[in-house]
PDB file of N, CA and C in Angstrom:
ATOM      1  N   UNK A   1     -62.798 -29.653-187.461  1.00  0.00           N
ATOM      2  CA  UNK A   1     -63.892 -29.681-188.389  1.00  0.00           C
ATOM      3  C   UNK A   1     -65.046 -28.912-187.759  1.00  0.00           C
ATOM      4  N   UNK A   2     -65.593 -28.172-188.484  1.00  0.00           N
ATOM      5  CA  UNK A   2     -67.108 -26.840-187.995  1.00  0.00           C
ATOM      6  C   UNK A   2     -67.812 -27.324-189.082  1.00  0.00           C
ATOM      7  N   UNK A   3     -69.128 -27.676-188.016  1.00  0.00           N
ATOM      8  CA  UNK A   3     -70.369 -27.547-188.985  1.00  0.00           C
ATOM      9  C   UNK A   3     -71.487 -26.445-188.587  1.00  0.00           C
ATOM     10  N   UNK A   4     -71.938 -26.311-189.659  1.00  0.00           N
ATOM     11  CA  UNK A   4     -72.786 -25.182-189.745  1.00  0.00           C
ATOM     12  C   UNK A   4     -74.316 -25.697-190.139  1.00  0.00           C
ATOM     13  N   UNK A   5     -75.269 -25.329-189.609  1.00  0.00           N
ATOM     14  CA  UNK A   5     -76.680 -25.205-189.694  1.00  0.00           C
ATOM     15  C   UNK A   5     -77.515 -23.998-190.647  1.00  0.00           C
ATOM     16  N   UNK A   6     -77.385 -24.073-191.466  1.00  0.00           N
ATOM     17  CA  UNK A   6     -78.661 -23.179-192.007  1.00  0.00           C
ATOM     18  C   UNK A   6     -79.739 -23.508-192.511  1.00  0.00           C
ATOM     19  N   UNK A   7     -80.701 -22.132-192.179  1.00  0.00           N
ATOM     20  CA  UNK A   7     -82.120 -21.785-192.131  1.00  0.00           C
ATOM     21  C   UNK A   7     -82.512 -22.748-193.071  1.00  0.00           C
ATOM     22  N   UNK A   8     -83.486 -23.515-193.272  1.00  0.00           N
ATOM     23  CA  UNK A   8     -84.355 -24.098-194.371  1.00  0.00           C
ATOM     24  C   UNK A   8     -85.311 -22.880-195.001  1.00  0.00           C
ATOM     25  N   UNK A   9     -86.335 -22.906-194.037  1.00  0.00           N
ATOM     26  CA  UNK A   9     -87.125 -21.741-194.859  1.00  0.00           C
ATOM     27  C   UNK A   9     -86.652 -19.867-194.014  1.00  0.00           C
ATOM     28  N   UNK A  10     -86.434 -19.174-194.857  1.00  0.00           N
ATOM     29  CA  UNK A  10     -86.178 -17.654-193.922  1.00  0.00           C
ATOM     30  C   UNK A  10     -87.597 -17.012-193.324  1.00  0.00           C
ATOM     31  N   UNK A  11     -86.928 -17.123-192.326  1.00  0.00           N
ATOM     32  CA  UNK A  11     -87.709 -16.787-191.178  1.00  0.00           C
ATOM     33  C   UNK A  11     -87.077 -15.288-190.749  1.00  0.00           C
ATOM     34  N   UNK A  12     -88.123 -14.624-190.058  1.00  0.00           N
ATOM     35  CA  UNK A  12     -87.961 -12.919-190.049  1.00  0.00           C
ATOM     36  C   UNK A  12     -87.612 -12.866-188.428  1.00  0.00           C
ATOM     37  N   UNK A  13     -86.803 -12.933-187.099  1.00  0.00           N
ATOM     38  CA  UNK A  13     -86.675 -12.521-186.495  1.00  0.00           C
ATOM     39  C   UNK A  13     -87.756 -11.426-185.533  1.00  0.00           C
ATOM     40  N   UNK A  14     -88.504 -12.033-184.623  1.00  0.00           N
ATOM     41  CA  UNK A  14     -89.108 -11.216-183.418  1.00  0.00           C
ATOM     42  C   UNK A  14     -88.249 -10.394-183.427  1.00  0.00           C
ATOM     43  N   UNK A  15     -89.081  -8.796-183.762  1.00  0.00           N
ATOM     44  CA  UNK A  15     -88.494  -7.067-183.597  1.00  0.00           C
ATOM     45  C   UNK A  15     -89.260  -7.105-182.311  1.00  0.00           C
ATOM     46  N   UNK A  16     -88.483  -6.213-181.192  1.00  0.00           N
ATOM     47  CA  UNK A  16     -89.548  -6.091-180.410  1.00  0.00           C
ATOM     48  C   UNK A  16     -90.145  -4.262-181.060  1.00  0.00           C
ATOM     49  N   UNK A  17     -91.700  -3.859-180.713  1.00  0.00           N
ATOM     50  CA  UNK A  17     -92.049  -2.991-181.404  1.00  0.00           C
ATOM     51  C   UNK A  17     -92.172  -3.184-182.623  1.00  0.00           C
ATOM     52  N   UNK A  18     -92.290  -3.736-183.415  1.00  0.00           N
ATOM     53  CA  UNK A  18     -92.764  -4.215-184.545  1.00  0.00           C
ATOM     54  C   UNK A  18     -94.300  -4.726-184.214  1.00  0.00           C
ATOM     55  N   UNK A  19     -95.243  -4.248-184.798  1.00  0.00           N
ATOM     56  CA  UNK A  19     -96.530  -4.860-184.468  1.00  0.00           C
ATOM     57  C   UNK A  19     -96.651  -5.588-186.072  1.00  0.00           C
ATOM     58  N   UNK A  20     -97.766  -6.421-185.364  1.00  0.00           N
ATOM     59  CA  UNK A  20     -98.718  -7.493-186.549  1.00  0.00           C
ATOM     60  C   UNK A  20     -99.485  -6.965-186.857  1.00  0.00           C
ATOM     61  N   UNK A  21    -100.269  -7.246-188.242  1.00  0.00           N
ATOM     62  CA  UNK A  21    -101.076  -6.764-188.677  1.00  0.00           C
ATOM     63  C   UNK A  21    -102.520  -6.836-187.911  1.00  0.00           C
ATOM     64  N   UNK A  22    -102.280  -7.423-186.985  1.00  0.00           N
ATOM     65  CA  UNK A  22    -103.709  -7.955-186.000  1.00  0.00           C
ATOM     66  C   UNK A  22    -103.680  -6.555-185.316  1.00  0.00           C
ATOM     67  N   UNK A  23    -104.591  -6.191-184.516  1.00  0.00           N
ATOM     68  CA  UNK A  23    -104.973  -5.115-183.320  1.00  0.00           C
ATOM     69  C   UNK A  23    -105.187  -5.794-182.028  1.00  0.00           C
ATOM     70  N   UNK A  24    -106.031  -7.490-182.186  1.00  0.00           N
ATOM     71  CA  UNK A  24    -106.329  -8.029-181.157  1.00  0.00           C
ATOM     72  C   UNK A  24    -107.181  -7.816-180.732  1.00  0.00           C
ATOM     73  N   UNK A  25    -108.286  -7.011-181.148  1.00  0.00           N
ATOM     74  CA  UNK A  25    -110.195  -7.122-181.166  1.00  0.00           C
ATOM     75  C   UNK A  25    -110.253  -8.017-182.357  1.00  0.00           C
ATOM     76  N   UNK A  26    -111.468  -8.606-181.831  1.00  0.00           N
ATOM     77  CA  UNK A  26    -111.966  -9.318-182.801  1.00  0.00           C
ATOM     78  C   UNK A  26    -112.633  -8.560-183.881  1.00  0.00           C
ATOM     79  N   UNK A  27    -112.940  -9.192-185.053  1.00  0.00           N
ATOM     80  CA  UNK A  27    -112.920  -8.428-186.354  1.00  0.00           C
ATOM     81  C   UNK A  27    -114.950  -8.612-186.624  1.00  0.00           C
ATOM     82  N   UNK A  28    -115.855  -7.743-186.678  1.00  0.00           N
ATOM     83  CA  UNK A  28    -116.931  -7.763-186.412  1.00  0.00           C
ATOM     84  C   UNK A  28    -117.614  -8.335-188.185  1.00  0.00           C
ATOM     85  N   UNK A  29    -118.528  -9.181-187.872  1.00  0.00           N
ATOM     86  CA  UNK A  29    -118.707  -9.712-188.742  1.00  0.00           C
ATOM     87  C   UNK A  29    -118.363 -11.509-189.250  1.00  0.00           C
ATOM     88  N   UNK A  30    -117.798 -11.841-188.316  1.00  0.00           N
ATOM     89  CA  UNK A  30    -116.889 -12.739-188.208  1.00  0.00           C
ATOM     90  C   UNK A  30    -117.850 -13.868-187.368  1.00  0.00           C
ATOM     91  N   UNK A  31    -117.503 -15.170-187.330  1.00  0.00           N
ATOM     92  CA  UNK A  31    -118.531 -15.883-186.299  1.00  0.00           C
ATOM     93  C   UNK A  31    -117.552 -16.232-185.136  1.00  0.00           C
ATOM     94  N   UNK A  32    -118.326 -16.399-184.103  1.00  0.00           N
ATOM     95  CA  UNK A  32    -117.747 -16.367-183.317  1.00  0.00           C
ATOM     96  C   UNK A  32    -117.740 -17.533-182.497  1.00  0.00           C
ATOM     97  N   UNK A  33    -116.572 -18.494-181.816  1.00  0.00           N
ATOM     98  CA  UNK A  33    -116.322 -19.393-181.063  1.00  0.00           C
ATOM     99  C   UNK A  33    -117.516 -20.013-180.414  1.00  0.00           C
ATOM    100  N   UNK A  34    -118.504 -21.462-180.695  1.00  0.00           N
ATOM    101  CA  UNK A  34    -119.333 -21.620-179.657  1.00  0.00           C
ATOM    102  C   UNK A  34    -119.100 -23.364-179.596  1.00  0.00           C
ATOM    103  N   UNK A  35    -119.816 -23.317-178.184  1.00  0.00           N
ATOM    104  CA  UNK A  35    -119.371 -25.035-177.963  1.00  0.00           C
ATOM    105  C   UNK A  35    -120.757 -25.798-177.744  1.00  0.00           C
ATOM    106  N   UNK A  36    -121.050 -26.752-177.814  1.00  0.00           N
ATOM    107  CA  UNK A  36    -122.639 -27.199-177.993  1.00  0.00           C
ATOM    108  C   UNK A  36    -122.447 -28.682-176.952  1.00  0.00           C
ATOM    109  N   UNK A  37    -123.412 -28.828-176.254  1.00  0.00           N
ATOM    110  CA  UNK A  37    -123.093 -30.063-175.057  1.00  0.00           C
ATOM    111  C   UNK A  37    -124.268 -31.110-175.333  1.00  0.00           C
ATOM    112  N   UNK A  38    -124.123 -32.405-175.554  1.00  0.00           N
ATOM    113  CA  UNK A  38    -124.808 -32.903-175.777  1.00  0.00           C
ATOM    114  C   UNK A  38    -126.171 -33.064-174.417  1.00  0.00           C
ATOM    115  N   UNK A  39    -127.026 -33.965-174.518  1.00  0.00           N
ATOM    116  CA  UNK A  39    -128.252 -33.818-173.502  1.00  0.00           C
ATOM    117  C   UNK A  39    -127.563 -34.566-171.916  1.00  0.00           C
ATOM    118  N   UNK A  40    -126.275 -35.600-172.866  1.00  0.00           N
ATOM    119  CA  UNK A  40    -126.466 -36.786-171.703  1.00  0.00           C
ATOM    120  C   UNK A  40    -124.799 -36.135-170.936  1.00  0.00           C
ATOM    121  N   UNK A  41    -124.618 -35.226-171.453  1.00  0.00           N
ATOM    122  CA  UNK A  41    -123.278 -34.506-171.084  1.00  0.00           C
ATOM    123  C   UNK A  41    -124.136 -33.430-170.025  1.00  0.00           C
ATOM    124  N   UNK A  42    -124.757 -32.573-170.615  1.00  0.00           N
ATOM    125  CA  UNK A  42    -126.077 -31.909-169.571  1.00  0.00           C
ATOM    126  C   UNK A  42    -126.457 -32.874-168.227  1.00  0.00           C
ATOM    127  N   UNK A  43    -126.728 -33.442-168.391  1.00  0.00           N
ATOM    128  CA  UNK A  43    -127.583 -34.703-167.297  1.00  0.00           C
ATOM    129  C   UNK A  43    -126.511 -34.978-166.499  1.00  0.00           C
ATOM    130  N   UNK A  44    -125.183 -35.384-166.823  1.00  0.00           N
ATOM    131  CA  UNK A  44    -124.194 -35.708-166.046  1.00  0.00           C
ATOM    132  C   UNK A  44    -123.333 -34.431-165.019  1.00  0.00           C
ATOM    133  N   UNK A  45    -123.218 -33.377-165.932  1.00  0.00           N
ATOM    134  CA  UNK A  45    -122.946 -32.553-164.954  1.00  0.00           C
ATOM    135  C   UNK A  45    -124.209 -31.836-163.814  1.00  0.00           C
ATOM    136  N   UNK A  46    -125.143 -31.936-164.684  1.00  0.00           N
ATOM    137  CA  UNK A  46    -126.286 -31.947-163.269  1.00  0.00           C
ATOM    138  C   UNK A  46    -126.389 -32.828-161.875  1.00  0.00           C
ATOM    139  N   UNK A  47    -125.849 -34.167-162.451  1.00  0.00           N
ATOM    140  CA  UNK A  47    -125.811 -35.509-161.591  1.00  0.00           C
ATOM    141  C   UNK A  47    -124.426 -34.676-160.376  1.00  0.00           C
ATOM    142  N   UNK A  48    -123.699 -34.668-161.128  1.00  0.00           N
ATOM    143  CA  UNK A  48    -122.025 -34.108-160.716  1.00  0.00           C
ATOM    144  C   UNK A  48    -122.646 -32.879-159.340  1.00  0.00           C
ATOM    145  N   UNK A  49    -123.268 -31.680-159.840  1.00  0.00           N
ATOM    146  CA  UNK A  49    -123.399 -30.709-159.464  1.00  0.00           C
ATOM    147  C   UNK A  49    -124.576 -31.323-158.001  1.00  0.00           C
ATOM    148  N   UNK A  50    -125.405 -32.285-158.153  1.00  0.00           N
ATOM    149  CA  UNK A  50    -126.402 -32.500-157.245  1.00  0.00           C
ATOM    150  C   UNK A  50    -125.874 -33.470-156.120  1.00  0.00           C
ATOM    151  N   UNK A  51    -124.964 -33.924-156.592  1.00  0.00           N
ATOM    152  CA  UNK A  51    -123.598 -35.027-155.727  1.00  0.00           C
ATOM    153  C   UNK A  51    -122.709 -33.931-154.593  1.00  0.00           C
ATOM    154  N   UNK A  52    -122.462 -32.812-155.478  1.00  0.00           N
ATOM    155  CA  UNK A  52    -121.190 -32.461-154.552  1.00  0.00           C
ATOM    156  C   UNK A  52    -121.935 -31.268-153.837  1.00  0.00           C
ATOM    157  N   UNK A  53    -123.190 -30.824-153.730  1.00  0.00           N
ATOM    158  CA  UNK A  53    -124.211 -30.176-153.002  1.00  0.00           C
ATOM    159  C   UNK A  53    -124.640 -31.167-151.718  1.00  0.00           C
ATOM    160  N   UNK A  54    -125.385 -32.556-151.797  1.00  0.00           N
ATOM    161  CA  UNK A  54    -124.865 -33.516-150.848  1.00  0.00           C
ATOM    162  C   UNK A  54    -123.960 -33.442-149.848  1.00  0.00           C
ATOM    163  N   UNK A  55    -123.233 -33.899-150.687  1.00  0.00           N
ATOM    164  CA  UNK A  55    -121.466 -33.910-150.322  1.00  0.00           C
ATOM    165  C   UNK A  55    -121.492 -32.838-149.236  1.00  0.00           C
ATOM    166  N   UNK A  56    -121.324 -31.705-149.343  1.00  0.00           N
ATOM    167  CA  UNK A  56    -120.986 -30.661-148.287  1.00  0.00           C
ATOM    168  C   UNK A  56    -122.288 -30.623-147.824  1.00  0.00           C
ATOM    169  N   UNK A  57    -123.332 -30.650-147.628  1.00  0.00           N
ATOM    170  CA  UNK A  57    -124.228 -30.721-146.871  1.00  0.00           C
ATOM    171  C   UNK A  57    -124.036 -31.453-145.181  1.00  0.00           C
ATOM    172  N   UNK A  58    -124.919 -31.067-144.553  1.00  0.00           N
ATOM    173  CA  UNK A  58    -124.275 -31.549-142.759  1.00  0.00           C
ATOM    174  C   UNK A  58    -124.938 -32.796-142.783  1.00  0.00           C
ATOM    175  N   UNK A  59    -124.313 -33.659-141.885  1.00  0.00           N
ATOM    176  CA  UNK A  59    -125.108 -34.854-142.366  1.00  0.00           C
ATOM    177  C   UNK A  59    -126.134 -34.619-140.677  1.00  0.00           C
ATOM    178  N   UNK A  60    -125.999 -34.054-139.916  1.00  0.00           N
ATOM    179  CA  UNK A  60    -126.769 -33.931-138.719  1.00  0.00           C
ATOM    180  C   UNK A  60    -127.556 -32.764-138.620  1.00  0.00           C
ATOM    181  N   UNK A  61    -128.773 -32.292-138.463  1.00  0.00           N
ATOM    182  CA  UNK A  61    -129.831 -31.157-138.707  1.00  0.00           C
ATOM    183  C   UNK A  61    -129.670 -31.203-137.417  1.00  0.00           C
ATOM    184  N   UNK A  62    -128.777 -30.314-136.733  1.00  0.00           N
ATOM    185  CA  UNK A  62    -128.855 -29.214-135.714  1.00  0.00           C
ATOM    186  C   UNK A  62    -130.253 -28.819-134.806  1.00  0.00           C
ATOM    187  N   UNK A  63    -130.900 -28.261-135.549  1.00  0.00           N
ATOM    188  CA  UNK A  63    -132.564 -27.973-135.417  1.00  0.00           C
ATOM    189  C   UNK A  63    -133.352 -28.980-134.750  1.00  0.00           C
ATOM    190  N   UNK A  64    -133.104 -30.233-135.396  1.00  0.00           N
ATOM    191  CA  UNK A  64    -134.173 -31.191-134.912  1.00  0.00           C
ATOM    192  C   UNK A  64    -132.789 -31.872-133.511  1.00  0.00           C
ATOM    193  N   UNK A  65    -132.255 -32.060-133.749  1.00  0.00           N
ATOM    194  CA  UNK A  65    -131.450 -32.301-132.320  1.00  0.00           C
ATOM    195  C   UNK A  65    -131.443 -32.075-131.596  1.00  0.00           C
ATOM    196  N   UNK A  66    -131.488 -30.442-131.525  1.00  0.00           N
ATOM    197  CA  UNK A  66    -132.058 -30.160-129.956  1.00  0.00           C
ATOM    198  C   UNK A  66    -133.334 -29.447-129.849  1.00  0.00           C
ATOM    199  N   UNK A  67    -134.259 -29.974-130.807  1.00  0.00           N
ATOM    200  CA  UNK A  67    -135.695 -29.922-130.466  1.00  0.00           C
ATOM    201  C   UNK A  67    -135.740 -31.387-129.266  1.00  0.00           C
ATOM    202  N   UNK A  68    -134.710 -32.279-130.008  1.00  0.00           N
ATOM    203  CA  UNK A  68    -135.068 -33.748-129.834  1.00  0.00           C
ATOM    204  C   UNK A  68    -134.437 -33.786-127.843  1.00  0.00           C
ATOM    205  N   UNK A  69    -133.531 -33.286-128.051  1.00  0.00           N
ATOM    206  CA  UNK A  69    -132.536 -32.756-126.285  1.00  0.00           C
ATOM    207  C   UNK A  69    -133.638 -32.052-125.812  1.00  0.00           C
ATOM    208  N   UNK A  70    -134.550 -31.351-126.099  1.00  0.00           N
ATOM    209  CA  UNK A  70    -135.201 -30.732-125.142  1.00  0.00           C
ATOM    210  C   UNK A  70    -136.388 -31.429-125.039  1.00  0.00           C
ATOM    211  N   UNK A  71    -137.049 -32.251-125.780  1.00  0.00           N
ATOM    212  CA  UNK A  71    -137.922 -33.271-125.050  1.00  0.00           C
ATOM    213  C   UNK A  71    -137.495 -34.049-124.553  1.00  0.00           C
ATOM    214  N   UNK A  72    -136.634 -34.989-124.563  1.00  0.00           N
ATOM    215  CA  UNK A  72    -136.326 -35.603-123.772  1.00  0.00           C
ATOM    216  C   UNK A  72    -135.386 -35.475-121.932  1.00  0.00           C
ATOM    217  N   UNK A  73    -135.091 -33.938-121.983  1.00  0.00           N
ATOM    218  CA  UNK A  73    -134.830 -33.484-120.732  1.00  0.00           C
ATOM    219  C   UNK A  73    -136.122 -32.813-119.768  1.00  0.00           C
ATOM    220  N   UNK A  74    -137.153 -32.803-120.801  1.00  0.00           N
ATOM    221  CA  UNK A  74    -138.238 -32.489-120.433  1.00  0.00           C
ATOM    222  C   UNK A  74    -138.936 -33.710-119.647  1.00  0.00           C
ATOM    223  N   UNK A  75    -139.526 -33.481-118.368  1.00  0.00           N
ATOM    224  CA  UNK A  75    -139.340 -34.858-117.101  1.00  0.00           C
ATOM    225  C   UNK A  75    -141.261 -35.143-117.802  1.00  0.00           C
ATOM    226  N   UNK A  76    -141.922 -34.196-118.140  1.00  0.00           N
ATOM    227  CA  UNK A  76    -143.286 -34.265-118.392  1.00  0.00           C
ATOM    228  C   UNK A  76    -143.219 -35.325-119.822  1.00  0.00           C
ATOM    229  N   UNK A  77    -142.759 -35.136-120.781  1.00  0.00           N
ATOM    230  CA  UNK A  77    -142.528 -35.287-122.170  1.00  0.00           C
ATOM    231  C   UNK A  77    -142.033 -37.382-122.367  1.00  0.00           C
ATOM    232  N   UNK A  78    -141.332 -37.675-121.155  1.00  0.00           N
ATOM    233  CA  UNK A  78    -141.220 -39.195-121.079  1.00  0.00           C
ATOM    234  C   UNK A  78    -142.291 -40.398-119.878  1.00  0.00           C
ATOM    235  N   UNK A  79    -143.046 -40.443-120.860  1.00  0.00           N
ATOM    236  CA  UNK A  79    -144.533 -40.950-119.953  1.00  0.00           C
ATOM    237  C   UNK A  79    -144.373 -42.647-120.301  1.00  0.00           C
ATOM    238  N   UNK A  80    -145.770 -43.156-120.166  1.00  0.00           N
ATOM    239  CA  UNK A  80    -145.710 -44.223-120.465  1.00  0.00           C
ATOM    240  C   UNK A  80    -146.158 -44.664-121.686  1.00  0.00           C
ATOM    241  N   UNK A  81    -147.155 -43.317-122.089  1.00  0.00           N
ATOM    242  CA  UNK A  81    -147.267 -43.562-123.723  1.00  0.00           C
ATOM    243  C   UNK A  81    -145.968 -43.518-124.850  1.00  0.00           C
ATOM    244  N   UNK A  82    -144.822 -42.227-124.401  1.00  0.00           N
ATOM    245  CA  UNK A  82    -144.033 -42.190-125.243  1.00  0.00           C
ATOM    246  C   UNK A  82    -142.839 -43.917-124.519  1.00  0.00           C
ATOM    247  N   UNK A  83    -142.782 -44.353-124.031  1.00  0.00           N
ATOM    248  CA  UNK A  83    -142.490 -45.629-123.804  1.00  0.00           C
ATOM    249  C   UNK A  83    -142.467 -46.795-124.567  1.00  0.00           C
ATOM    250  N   UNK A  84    -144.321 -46.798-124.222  1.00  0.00           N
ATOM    251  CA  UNK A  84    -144.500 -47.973-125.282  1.00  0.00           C
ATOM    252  C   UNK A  84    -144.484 -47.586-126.930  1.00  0.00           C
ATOM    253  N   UNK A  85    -145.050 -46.639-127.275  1.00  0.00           N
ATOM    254  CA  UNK A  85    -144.273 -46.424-128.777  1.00  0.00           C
ATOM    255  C   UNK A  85    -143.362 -46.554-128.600  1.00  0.00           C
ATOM    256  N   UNK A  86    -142.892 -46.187-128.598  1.00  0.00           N
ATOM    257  CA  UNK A  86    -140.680 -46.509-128.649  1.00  0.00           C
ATOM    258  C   UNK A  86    -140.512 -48.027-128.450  1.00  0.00           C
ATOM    259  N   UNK A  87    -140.871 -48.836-127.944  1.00  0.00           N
ATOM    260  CA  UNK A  87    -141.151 -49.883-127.583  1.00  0.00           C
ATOM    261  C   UNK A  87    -141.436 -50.911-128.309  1.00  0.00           C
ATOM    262  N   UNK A  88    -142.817 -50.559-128.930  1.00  0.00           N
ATOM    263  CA  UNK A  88    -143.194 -51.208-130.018  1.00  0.00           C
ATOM    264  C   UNK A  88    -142.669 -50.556-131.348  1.00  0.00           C
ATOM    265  N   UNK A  89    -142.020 -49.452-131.647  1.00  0.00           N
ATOM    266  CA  UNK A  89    -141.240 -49.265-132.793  1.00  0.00           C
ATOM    267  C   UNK A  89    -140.339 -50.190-132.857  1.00  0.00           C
ATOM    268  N   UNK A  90    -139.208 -49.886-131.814  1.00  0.00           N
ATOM    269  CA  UNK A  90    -138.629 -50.937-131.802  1.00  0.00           C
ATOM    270  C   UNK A  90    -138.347 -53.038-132.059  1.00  0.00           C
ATOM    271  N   UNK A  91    -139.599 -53.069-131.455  1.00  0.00           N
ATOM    272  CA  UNK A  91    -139.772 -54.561-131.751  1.00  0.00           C
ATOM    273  C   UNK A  91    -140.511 -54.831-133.304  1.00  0.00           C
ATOM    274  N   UNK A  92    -141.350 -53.715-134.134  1.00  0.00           N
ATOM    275  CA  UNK A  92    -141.486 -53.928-135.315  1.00  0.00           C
ATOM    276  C   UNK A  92    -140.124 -53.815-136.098  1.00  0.00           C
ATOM    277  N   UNK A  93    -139.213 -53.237-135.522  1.00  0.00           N
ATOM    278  CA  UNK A  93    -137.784 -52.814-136.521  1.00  0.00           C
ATOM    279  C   UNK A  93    -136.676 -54.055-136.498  1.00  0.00           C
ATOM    280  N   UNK A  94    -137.510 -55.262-135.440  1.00  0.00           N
ATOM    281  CA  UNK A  94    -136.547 -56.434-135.335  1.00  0.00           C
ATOM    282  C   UNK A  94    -137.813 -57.697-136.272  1.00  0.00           C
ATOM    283  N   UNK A  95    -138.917 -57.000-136.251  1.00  0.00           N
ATOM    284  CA  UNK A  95    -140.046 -58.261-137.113  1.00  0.00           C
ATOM    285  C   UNK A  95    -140.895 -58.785-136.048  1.00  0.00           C
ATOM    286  N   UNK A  96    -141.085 -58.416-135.112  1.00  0.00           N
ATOM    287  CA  UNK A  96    -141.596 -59.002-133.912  1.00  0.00           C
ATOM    288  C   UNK A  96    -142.924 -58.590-133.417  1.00  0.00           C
TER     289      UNK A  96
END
């Protein structure tokens, strides 16, 4: 027993070289594709964009580090004033 399948609606076979009636420029006069973002869609990819700028950012400033290494290898620069500040920073940072 053979069964057979035929076409419902006739359909024309892909020629290759056969073109469409299209060219594939767009046709002038015509409107053209646009997409519109709401305010809070705006705001979020700003949020997004100001996150992942962060994100790769260094979390250690280089610069002030070894500004900070070179005063403190500096023998003039650790006195008794810079002492007691440090000192009393410290004991305000415990409530004291």
């Amino acid at each position: 027993m053979s069964m057979t399948i035929d076409r419902i609606n006739p359909l024309e076979p892909l020629q290759p070289g056969k073109k469409s009636g299209r060219s594939g420029q767009p046709e002038r006069g015509k409107e053209s594709d646009s997409i519109s973002l709401s305010s809070e869609a705006v705001e979020k990819a700003e949020l997004y964009r100001a996150i992942e700028l962060v994100s790769a950012a260094e979390d250690v400033r280089a610069a002030r580090v070894a500004e900070l290494k070179a005063k403190i290898n500096d023998p003039s620069y650790i006195n008794d004033t810079i002492i007691r500040a440090t000192a009393d920073r410290i004991l305000d940072s415990f409530g004291l």
